[in-house]
N, C-alpha and C. Protein backbone atom coordinates (compact mmCIF):
# COMPACT_ATOMS: atom_id res chain seq x y z
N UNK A 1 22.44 -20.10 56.80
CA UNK A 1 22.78 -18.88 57.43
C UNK A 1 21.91 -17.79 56.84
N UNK A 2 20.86 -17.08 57.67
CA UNK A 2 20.37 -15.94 57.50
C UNK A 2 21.04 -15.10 57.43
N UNK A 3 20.86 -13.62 56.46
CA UNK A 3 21.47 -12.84 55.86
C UNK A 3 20.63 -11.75 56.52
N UNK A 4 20.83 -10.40 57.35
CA UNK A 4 19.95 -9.52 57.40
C UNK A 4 19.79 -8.73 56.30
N UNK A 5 18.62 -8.08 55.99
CA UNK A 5 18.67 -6.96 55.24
C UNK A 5 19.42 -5.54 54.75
N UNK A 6 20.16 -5.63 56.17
CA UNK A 6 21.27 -4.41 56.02
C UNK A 6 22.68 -5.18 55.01
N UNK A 7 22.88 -6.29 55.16
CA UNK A 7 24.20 -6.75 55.05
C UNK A 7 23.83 -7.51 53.31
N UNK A 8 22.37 -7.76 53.07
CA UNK A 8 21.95 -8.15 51.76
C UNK A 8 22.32 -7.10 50.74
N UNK A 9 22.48 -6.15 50.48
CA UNK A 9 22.88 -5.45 49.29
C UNK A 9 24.03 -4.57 50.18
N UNK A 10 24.45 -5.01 50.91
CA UNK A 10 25.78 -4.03 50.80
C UNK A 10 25.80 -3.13 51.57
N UNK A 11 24.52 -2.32 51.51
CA UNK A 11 24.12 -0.85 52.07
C UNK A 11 25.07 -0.43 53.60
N UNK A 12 25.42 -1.31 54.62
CA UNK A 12 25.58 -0.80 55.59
C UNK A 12 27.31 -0.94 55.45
N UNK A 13 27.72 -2.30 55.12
CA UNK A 13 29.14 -1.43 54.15
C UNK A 13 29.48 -0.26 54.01
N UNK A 14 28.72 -0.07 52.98
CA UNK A 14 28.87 1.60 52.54
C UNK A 14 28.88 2.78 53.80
N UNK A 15 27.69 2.74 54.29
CA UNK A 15 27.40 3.75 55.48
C UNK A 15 28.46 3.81 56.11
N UNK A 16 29.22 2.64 56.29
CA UNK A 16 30.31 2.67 57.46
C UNK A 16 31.28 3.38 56.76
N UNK A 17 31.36 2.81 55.54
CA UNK A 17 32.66 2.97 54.54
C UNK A 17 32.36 4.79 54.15
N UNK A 18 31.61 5.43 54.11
CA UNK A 18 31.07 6.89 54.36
C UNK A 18 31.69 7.48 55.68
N UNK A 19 31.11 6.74 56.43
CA UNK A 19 31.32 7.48 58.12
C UNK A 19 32.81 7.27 58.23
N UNK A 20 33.44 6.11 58.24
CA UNK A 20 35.06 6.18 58.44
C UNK A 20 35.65 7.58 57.57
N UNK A 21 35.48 7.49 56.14
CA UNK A 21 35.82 8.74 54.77
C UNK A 21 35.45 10.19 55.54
N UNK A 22 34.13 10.49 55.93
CA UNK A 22 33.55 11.55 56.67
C UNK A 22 34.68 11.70 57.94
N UNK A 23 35.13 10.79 58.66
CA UNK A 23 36.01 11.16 60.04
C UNK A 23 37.33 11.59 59.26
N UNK A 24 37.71 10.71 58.91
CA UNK A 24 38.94 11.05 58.08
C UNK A 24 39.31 12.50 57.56
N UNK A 25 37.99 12.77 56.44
CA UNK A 25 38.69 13.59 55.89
C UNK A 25 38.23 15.16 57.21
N UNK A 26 37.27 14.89 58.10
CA UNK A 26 37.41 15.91 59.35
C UNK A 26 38.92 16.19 59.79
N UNK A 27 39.37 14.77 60.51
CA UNK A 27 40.97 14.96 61.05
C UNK A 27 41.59 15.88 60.38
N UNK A 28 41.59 15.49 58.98
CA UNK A 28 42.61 15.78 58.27
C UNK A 28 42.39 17.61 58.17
N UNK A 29 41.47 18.19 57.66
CA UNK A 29 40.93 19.10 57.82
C UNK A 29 41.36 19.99 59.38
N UNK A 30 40.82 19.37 60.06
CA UNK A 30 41.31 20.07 61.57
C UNK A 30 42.82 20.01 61.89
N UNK A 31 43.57 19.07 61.34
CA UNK A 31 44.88 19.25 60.99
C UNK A 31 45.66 19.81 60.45
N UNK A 32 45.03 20.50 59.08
CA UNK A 32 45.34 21.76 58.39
C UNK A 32 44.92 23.11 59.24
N UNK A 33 43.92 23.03 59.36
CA UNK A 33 43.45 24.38 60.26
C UNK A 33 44.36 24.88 61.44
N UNK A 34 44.59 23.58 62.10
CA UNK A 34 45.49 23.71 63.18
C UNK A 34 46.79 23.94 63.05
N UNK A 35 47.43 23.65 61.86
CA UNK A 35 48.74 23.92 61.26
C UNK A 35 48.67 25.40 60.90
N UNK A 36 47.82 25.54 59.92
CA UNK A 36 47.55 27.15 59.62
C UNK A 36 47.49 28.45 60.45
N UNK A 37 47.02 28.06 61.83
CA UNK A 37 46.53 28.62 63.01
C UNK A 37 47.95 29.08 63.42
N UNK A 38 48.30 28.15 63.80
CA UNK A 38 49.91 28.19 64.38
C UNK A 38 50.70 28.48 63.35
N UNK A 39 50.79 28.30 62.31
CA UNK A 39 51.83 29.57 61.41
C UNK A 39 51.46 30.74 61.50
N UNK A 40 50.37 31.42 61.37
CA UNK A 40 49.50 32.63 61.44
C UNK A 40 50.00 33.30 62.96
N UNK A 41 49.65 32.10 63.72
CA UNK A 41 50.30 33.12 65.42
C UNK A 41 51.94 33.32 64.87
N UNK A 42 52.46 32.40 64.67
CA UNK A 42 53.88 32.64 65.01
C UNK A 42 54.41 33.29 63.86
N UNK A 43 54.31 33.08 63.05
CA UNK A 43 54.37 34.80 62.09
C UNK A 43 54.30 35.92 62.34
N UNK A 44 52.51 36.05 62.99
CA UNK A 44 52.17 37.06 63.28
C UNK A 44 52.85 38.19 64.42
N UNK A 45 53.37 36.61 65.20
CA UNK A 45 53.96 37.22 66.34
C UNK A 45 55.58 38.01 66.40
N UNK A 46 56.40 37.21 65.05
CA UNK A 46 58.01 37.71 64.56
C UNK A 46 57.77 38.52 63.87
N UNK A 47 56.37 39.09 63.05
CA UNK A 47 56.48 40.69 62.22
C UNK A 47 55.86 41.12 63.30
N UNK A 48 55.21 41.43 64.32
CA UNK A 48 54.24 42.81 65.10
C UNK A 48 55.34 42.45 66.44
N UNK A 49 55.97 41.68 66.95
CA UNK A 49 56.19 41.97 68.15
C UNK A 49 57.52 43.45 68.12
N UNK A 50 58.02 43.95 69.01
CA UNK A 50 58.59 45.49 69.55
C UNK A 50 59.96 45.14 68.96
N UNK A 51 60.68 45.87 67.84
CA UNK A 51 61.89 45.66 67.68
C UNK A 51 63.28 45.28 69.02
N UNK A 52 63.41 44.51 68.35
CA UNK A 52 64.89 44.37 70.22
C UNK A 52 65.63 45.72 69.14
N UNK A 53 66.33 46.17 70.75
CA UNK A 53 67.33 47.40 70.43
C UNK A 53 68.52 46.80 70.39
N UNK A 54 69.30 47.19 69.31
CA UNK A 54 70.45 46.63 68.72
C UNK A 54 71.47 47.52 68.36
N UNK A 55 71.31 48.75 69.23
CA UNK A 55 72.34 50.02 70.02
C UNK A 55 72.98 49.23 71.30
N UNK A 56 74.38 49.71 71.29
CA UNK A 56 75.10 49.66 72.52
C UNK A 56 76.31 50.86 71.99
N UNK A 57 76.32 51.26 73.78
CA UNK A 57 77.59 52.02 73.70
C UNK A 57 78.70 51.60 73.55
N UNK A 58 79.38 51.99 72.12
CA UNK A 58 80.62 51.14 71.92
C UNK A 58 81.90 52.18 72.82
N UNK A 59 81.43 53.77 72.93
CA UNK A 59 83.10 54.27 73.50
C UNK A 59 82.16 55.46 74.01
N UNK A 60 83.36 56.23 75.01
CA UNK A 60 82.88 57.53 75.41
C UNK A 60 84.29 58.54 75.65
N UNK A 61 84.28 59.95 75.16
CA UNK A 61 85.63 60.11 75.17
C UNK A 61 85.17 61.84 75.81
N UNK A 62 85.86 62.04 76.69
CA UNK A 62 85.76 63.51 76.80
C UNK A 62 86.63 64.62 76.24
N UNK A 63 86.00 65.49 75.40
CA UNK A 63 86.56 66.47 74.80
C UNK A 63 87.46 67.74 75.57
N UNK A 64 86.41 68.05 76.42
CA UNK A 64 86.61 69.38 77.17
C UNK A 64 85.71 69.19 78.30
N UNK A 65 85.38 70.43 78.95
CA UNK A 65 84.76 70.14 80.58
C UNK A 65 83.12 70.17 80.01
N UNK A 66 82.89 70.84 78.78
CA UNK A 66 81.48 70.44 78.74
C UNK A 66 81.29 70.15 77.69
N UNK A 67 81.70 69.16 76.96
CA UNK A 67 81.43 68.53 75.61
C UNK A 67 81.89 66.61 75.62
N UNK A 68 81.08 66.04 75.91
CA UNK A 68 81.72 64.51 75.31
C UNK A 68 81.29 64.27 74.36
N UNK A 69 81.94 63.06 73.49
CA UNK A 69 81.60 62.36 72.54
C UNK A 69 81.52 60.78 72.58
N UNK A 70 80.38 60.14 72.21
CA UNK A 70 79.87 59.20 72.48
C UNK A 70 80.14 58.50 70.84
N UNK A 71 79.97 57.09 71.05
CA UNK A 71 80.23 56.86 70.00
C UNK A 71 79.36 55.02 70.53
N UNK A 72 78.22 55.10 69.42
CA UNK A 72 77.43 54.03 69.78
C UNK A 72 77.33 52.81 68.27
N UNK A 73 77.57 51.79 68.59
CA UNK A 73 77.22 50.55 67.78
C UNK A 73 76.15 50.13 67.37
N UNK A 74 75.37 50.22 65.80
CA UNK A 74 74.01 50.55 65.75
C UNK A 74 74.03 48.54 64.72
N UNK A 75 73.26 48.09 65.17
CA UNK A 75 73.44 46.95 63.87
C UNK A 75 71.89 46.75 63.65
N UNK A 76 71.84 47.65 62.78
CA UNK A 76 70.27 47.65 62.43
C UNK A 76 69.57 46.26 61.10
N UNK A 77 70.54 45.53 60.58
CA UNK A 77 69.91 44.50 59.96
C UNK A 77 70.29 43.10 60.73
N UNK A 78 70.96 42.72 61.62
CA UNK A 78 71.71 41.49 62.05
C UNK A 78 72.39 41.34 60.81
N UNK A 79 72.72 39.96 60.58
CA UNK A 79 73.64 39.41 59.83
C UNK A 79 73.73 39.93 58.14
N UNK A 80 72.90 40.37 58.37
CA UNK A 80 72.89 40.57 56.73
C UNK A 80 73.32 42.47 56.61
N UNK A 81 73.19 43.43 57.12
CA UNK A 81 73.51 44.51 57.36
C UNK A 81 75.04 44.65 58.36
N UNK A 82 75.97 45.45 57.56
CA UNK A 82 77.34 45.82 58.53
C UNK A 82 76.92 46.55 59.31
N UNK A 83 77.50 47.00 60.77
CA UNK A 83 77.60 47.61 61.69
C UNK A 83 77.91 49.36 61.33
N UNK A 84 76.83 49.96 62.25
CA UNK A 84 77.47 51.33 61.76
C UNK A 84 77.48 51.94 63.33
N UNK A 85 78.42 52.97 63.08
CA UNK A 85 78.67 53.51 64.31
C UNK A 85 78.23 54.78 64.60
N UNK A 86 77.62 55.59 65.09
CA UNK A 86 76.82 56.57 65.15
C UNK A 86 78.03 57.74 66.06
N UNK A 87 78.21 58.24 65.89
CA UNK A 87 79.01 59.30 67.09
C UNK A 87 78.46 60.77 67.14
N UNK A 88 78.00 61.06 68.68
CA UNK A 88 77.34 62.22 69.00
C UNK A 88 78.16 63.09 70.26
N UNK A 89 77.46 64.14 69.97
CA UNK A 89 78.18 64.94 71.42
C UNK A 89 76.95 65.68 72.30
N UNK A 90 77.59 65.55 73.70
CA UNK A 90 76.55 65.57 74.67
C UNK A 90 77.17 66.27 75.42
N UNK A 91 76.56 66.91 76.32
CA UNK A 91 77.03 68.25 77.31
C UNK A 91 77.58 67.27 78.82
N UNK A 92 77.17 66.44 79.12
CA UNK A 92 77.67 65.34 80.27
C UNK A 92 78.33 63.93 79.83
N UNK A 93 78.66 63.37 81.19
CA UNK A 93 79.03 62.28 80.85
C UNK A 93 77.78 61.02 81.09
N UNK A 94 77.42 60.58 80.37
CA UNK A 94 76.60 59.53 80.64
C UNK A 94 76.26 58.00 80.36
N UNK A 95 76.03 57.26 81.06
CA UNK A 95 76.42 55.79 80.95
C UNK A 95 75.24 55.06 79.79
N UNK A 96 75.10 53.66 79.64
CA UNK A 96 74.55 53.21 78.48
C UNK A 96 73.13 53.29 78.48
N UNK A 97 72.81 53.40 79.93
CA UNK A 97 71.18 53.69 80.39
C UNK A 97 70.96 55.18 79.52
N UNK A 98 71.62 55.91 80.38
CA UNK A 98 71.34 57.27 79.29
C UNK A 98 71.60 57.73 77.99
N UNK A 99 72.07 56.78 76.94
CA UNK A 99 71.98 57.72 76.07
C UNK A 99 70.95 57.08 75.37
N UNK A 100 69.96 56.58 75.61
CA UNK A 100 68.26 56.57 74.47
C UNK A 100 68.24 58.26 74.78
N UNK A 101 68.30 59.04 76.04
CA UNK A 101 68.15 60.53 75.92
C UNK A 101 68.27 61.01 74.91
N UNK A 102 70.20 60.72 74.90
CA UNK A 102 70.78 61.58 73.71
C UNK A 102 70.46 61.51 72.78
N UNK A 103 70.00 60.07 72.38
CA UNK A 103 69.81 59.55 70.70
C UNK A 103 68.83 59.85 69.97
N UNK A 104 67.33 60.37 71.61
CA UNK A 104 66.51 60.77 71.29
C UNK A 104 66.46 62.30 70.73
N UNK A 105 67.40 63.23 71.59
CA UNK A 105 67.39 64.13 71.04
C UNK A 105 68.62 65.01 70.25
N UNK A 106 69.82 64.10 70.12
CA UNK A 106 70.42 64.79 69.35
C UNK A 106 70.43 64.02 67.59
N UNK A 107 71.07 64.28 66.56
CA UNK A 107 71.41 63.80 65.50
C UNK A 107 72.90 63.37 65.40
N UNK A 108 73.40 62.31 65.40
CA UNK A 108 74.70 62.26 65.03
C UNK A 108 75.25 63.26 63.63
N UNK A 109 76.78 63.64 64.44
CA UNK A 109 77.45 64.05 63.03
C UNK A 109 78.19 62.81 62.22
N UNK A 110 78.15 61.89 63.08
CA UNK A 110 79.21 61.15 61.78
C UNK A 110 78.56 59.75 62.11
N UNK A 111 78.44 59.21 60.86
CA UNK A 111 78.14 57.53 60.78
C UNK A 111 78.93 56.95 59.84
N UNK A 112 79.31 56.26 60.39
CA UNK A 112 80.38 55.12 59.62
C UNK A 112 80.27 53.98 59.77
N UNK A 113 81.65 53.33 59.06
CA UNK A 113 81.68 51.77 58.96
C UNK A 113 82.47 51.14 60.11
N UNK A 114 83.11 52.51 61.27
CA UNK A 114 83.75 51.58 62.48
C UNK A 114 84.77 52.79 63.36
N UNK A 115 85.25 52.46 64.32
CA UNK A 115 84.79 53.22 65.20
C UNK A 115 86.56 54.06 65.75
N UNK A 116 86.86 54.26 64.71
CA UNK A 116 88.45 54.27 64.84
C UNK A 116 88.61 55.96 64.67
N UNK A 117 87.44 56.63 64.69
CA UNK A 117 88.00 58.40 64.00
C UNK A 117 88.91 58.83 65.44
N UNK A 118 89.45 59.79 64.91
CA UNK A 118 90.55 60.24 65.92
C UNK A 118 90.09 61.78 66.15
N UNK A 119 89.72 62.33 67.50
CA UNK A 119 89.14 63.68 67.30
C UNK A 119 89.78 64.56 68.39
N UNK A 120 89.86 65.32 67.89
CA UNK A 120 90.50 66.92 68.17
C UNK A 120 89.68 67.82 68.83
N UNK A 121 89.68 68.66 69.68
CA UNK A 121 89.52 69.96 69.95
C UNK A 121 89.86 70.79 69.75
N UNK A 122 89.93 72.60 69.14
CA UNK A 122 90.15 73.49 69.86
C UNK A 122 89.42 74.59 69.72
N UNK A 123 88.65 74.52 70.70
CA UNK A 123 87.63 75.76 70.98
C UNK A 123 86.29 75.08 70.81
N UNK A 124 85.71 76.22 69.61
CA UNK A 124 84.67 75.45 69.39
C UNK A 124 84.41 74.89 68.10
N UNK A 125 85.91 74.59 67.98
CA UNK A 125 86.65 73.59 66.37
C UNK A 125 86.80 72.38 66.79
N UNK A 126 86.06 71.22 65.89
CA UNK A 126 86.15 70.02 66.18
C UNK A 126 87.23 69.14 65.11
N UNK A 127 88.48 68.65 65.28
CA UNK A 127 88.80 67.80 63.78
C UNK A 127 88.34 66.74 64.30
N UNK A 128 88.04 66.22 63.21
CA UNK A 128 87.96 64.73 63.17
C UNK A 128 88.57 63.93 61.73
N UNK A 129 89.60 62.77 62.22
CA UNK A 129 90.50 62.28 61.28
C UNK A 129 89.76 60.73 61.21
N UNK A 130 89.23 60.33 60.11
CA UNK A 130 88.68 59.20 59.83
C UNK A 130 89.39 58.34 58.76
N UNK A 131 89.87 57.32 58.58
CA UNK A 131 89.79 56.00 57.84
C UNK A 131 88.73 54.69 57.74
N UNK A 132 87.99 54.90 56.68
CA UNK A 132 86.71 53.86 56.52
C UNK A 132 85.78 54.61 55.41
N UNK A 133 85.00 53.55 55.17
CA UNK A 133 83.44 54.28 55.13
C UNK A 133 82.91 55.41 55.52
N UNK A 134 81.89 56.19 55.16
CA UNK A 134 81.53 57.42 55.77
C UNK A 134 80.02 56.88 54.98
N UNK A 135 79.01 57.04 56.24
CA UNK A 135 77.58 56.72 55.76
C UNK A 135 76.98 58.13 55.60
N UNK A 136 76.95 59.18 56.62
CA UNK A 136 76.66 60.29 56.46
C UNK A 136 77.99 61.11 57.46
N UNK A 137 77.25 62.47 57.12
CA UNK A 137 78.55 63.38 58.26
C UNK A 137 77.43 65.21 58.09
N UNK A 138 77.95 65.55 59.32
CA UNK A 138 77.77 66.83 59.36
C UNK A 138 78.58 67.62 60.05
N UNK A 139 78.78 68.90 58.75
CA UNK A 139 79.81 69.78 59.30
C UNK A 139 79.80 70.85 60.40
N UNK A 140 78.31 70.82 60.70
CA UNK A 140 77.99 71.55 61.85
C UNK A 140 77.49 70.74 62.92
N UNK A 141 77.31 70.62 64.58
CA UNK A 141 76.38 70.01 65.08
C UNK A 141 76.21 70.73 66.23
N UNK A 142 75.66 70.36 66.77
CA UNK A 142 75.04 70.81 68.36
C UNK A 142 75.18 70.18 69.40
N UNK A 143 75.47 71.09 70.37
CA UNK A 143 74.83 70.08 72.10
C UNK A 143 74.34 70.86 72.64
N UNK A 144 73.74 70.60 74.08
CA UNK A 144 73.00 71.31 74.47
C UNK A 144 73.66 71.38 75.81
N UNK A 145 73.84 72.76 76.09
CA UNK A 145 73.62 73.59 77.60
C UNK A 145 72.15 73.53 78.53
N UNK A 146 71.81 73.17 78.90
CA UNK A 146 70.48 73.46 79.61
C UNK A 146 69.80 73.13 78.35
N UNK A 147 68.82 74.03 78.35
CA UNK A 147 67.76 73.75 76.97
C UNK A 147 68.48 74.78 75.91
N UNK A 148 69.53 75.62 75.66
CA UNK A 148 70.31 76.41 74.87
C UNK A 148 71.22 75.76 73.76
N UNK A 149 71.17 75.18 72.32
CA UNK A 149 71.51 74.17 71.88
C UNK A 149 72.74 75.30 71.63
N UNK A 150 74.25 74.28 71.71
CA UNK A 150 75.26 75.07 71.14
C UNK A 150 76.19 74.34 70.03
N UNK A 151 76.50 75.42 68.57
CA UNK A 151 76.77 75.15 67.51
C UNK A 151 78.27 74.81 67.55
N UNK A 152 78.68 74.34 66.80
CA UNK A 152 80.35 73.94 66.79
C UNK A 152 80.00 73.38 65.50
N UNK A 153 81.75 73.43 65.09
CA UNK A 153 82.13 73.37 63.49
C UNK A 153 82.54 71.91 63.82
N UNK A 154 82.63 70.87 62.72
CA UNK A 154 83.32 69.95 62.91
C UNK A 154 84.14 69.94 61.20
N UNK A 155 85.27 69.71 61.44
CA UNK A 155 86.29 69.81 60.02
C UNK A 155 86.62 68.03 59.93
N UNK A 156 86.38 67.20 58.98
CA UNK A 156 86.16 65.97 58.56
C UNK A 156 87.54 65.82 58.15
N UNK A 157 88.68 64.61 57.96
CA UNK A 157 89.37 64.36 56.99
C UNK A 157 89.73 63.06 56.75
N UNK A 158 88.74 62.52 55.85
CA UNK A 158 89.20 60.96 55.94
C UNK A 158 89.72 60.29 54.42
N UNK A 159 90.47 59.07 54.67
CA UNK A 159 90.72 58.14 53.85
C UNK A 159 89.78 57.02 53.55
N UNK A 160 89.69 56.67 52.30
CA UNK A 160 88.39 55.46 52.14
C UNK A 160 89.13 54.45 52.96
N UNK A 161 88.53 53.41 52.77
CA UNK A 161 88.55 51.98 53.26
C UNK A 161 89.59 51.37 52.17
N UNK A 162 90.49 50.47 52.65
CA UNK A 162 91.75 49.94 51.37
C UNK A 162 90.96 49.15 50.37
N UNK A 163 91.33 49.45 49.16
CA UNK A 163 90.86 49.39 48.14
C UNK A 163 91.08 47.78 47.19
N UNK A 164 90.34 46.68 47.47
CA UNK A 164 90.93 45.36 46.68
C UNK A 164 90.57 45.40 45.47
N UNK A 165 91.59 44.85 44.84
CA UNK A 165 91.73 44.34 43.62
C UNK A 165 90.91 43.31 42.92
């Protein structure tokens, strides 16, 4: 049995045994890249894509003939952040489409931990009787007439949240 020259020392063995190693470690390579690629999009895509809005109107209560109070459900962390409730006053009555308006342009007076305050009129005296949390509050606020913003007092009186042991 004749032996060719390629197969006499081995040499083309090798070459092959190279070229298979050379494909290999390509795959493998383009397999990482391609893994990398696609974590990079889909990462990229759960930090830059448009926050979802995670406002809804939780209540709407009318005060007087030109003052409501709105009172909206804000859950700005999901699961890991409690719910806070934002409550504003607006010169109309308006449904859940409209108040990005309001939210845009008024400031809530009261944010809390839930949505139970009990509120008063008289004049242009606001009470408000709260049990819970209190995230912020203001004792003055505004609504607006036309483009004429109008001031009102709001008088606060709340109890904390029950206290465990």
């Amino acid at each position: 049995m004749a032996m060719t020259p390629e197969t006499k020392d081995g040499s083309a063995a090798v070459m092959n045994m190279r070229r298979h190693a050379a494909i290999k470690a390509a795959c493998i390579g383009a397999a990482i890249l391609l893994l990398v690629e696609v974590t990079v999009f889909v990462g990229g895509y759960a930090l830059l894509r448009p926050p979802q809005d995670r406002r809804e109107l939780f209540g709407a209560k009318q005060l007087r003939s030109d003052l409501y109070m709105y009172v909206i459900r804000d859950d700005p962390g999901g699961a890991t952040v409690p719910f806070r409730f934002k409550y504003y006053f607006w010169n109309r009555r308006v449904d859940a489409d409209g108040m990005a308006a309001v939210m845009d342009r008024q400031a809530p007076f009261l944010v809390a931990s839930n949505e139970s305050a009990e509120v008063n009129v008289a004049g242009d005296d606001v009470a408000v009787a709260f049990s819970g949390r209190i995230y912020d509050f203001s004792n003055v606020a505004a609504f607006y007439v036309g483009d004429d913003p109008r001031l009102i007092s709001v008088k606060l009186t709340a109890d904390p949240e029950s206290i465990r042991p």
